[in-house]
N, C-alpha and C. Protein backbone atom coordinates (compact mmCIF):
# COMPACT_ATOMS: atom_id res chain seq x y z
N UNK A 1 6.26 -7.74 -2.14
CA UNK A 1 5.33 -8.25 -3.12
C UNK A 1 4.43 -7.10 -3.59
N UNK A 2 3.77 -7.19 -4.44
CA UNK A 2 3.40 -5.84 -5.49
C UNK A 2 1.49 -6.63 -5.44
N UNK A 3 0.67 -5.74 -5.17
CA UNK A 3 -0.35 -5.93 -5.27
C UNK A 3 -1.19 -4.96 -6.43
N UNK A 4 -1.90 -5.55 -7.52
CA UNK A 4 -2.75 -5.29 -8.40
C UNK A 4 -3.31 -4.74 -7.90
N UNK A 5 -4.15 -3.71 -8.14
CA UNK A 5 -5.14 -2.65 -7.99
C UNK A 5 -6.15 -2.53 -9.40
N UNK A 6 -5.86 -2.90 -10.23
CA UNK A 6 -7.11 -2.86 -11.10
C UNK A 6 -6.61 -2.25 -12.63
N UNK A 7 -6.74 -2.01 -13.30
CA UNK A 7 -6.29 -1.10 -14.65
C UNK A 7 -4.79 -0.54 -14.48
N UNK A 8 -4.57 -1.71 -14.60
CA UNK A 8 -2.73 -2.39 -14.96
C UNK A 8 -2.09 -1.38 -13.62
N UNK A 9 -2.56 -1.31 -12.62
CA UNK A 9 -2.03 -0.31 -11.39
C UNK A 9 -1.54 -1.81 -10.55
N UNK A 10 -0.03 -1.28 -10.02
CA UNK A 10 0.08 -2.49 -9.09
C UNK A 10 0.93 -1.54 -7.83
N UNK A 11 0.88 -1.47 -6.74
CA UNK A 11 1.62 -0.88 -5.80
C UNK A 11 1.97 -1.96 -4.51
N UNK A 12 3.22 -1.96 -3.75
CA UNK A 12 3.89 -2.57 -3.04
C UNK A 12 2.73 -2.59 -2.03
N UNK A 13 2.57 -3.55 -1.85
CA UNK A 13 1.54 -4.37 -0.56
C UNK A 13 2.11 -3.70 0.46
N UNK A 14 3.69 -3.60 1.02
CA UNK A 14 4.03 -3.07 2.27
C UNK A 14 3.65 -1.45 2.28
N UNK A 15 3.51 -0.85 1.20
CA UNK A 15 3.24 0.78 1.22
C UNK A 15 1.73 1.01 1.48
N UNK A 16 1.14 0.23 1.18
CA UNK A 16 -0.67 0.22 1.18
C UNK A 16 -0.89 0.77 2.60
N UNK A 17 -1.49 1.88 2.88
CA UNK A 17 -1.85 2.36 4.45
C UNK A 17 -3.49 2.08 4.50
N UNK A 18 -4.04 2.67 4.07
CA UNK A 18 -5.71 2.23 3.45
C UNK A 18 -6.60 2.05 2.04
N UNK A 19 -7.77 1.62 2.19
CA UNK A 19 -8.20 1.04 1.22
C UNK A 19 -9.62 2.05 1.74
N UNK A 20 -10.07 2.55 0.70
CA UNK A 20 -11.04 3.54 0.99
C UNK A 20 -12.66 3.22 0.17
N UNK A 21 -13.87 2.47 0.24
CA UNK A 21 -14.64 2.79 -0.89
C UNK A 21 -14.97 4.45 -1.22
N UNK A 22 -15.24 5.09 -2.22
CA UNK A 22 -15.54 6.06 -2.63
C UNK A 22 -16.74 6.41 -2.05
N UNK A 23 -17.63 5.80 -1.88
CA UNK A 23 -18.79 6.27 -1.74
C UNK A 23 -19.03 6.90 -0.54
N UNK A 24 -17.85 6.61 0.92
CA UNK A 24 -17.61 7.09 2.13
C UNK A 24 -17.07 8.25 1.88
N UNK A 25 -16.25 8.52 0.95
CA UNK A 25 -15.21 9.83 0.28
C UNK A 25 -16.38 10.71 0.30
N UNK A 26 -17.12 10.14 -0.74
CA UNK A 26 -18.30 11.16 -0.65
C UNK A 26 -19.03 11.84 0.06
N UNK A 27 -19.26 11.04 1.03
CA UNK A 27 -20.14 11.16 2.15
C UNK A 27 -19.68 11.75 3.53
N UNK A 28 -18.36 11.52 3.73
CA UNK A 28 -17.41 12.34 4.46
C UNK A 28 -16.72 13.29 4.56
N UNK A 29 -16.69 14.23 5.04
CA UNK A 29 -15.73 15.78 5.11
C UNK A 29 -14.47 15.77 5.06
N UNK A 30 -14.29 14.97 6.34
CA UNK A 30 -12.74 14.55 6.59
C UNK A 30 -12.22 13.68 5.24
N UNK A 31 -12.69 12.56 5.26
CA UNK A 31 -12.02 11.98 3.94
C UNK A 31 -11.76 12.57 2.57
N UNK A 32 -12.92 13.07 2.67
CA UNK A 32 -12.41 14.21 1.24
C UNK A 32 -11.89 15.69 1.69
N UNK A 33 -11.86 15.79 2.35
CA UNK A 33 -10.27 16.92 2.87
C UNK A 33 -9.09 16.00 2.53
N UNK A 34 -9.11 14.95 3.56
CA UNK A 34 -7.82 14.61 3.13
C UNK A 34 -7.04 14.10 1.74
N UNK A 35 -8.38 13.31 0.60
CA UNK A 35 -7.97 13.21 -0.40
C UNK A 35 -7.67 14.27 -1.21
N UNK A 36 -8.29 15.65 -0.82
CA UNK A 36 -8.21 16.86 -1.91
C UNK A 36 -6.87 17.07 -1.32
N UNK A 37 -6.26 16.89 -0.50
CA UNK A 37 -4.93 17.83 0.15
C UNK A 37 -3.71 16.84 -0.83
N UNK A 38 -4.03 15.60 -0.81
CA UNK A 38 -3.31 14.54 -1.13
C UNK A 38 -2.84 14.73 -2.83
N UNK A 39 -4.43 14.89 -3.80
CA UNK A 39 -4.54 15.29 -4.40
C UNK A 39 -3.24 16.23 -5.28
N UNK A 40 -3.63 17.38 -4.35
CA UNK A 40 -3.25 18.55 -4.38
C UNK A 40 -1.15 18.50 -4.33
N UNK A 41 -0.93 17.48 -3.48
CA UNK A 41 0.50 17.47 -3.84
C UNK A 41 0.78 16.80 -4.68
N UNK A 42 -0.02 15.79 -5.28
CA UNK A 42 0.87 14.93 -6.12
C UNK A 42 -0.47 15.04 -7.26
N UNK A 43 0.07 14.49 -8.35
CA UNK A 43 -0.27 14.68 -10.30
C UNK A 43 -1.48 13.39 -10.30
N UNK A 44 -2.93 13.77 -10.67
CA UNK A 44 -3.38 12.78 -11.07
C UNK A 44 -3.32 12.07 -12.31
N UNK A 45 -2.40 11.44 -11.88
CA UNK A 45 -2.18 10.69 -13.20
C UNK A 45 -2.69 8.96 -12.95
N UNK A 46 -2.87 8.66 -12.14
CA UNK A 46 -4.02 7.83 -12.22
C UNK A 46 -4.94 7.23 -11.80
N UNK A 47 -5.68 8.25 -12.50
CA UNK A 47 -6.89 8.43 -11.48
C UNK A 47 -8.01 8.02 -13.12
N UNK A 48 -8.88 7.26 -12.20
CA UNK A 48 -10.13 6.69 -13.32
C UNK A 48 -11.01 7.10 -13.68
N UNK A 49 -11.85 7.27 -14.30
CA UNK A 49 -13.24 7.82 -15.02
C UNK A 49 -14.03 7.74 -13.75
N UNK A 50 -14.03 6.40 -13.54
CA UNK A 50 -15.49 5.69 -12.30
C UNK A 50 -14.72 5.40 -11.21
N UNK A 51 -14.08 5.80 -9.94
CA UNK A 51 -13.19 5.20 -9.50
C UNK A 51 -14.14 4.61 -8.49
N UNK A 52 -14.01 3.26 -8.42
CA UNK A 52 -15.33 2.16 -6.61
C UNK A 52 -14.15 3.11 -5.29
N UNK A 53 -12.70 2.29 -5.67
CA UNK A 53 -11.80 2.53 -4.42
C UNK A 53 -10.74 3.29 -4.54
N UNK A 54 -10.66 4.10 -3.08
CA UNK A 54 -9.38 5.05 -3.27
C UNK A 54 -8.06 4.03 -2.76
N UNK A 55 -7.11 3.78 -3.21
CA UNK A 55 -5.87 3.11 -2.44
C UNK A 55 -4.44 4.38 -1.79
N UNK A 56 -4.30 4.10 -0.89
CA UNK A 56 -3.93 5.40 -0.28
C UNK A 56 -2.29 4.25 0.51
N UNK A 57 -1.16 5.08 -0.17
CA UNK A 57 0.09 4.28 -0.38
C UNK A 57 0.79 5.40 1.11
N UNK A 58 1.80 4.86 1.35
CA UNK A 58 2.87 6.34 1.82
C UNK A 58 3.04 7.50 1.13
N UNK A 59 3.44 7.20 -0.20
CA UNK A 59 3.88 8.41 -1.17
C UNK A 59 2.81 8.92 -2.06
N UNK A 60 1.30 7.92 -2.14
CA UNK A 60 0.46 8.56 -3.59
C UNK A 60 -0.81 8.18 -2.90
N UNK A 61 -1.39 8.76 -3.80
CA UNK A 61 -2.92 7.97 -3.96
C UNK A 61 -3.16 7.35 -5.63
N UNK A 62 -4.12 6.09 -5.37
CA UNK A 62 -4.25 5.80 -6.49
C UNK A 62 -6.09 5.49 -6.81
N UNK A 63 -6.66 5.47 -7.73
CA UNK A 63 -7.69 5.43 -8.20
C UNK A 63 -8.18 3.92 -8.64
N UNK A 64 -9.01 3.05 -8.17
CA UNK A 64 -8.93 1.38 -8.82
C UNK A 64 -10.63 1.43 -8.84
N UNK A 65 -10.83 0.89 -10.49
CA UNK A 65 -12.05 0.74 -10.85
C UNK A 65 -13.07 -0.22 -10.30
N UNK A 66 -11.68 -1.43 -9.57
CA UNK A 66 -12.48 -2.66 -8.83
C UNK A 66 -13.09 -2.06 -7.66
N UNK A 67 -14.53 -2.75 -7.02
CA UNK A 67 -14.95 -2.33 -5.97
C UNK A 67 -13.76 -2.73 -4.71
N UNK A 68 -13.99 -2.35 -3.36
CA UNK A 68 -13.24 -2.88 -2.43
C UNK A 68 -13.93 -3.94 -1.67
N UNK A 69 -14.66 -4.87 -2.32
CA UNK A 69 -14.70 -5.97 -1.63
C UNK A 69 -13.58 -6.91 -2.54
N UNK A 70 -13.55 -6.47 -3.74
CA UNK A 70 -12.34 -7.45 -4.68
C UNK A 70 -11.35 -7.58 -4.39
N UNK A 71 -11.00 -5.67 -3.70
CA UNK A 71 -9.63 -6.05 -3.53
C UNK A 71 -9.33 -6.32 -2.20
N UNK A 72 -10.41 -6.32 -1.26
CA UNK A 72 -10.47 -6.90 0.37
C UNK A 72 -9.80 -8.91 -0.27
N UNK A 73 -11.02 -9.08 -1.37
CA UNK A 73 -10.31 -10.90 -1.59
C UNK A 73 -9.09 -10.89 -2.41
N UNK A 74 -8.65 -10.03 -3.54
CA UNK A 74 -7.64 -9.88 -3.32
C UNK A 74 -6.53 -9.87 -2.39
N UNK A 75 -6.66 -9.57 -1.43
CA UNK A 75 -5.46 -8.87 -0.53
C UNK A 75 -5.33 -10.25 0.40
N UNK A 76 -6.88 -10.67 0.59
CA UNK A 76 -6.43 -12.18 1.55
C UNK A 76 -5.85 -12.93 1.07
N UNK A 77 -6.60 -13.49 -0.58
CA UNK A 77 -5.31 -14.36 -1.09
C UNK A 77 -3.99 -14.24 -1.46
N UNK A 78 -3.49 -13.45 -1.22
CA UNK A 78 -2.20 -12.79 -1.43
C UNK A 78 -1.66 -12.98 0.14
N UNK A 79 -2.07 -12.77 1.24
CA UNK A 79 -1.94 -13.24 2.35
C UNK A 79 -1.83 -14.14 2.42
N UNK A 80 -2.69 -15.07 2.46
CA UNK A 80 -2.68 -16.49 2.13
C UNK A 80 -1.17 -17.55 1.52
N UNK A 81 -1.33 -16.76 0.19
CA UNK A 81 0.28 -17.19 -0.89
C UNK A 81 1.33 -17.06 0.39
N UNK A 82 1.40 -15.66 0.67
CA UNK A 82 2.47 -15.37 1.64
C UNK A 82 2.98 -15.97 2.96
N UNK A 83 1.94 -16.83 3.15
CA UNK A 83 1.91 -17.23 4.18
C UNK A 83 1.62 -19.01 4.09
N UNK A 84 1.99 -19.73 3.23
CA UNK A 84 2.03 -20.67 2.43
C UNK A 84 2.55 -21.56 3.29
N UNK A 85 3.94 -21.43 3.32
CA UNK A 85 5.04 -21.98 3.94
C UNK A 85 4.37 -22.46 5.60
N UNK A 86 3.73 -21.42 6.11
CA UNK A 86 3.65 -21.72 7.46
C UNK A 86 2.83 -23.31 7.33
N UNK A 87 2.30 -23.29 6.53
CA UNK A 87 1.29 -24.46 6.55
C UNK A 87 1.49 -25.73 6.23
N UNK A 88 2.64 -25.62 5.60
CA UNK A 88 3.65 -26.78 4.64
C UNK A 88 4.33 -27.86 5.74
N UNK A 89 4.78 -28.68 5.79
CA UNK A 89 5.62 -29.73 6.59
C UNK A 89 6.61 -29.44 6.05
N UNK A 90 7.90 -28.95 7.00
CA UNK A 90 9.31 -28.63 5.80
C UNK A 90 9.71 -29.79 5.33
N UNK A 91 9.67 -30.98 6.02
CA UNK A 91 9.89 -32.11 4.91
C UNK A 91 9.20 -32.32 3.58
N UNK A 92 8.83 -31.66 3.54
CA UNK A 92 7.38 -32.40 2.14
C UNK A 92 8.51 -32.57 1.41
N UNK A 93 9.25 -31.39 1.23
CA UNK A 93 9.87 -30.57 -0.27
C UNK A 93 11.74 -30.76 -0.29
N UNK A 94 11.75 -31.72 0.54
CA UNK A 94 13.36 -31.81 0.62
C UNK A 94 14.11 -33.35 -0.01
């Protein structure tokens, strides 16, 4: 399943490793080492004016204008969907 990130960005929910607010980026050494290294191998190509959250995949990083509490409720209800079935009576639907 493919999760939205904000300004038409959508990346595979299973690749998502962390969800970063910026403002820790800032404030941290380590985190911004590791985003400059990250950076540094791969093309910002999309990356935002204002970015709230860093989304940090297997293969990329990406830039999302939404803060990360949106996409914290994002991500539950999408959990939630996914997890639908468990909650269902398999008879309902047969």
């Amino acid at each position: 399943m493919f999760f939205d990130i904000g300004d038409q960005q959508f990346v595979k929910s299973d690749d998502i490793v962390m969800m970063i607010d910026q403002q820790y980026v800032d404030s941290s050494v380590i985190n911004g080492e590791m985003i400059e290294y990250q950076q540094n191998l791969n093309d910002k190509q999309n990356q935002t004016d204002k970015p709230k959250t860093i989304v940090v995949t297997k293969d990329n990083i990406y830039y999302s204008s939404l803060s990360i509490t949106t996409l914290k409720k994002r991500s539950s209800l999408q959990m939630m969907i996914n997890h639908l079935d468990d909650y269902t009576d398999g008879d309902t639907f047969t």
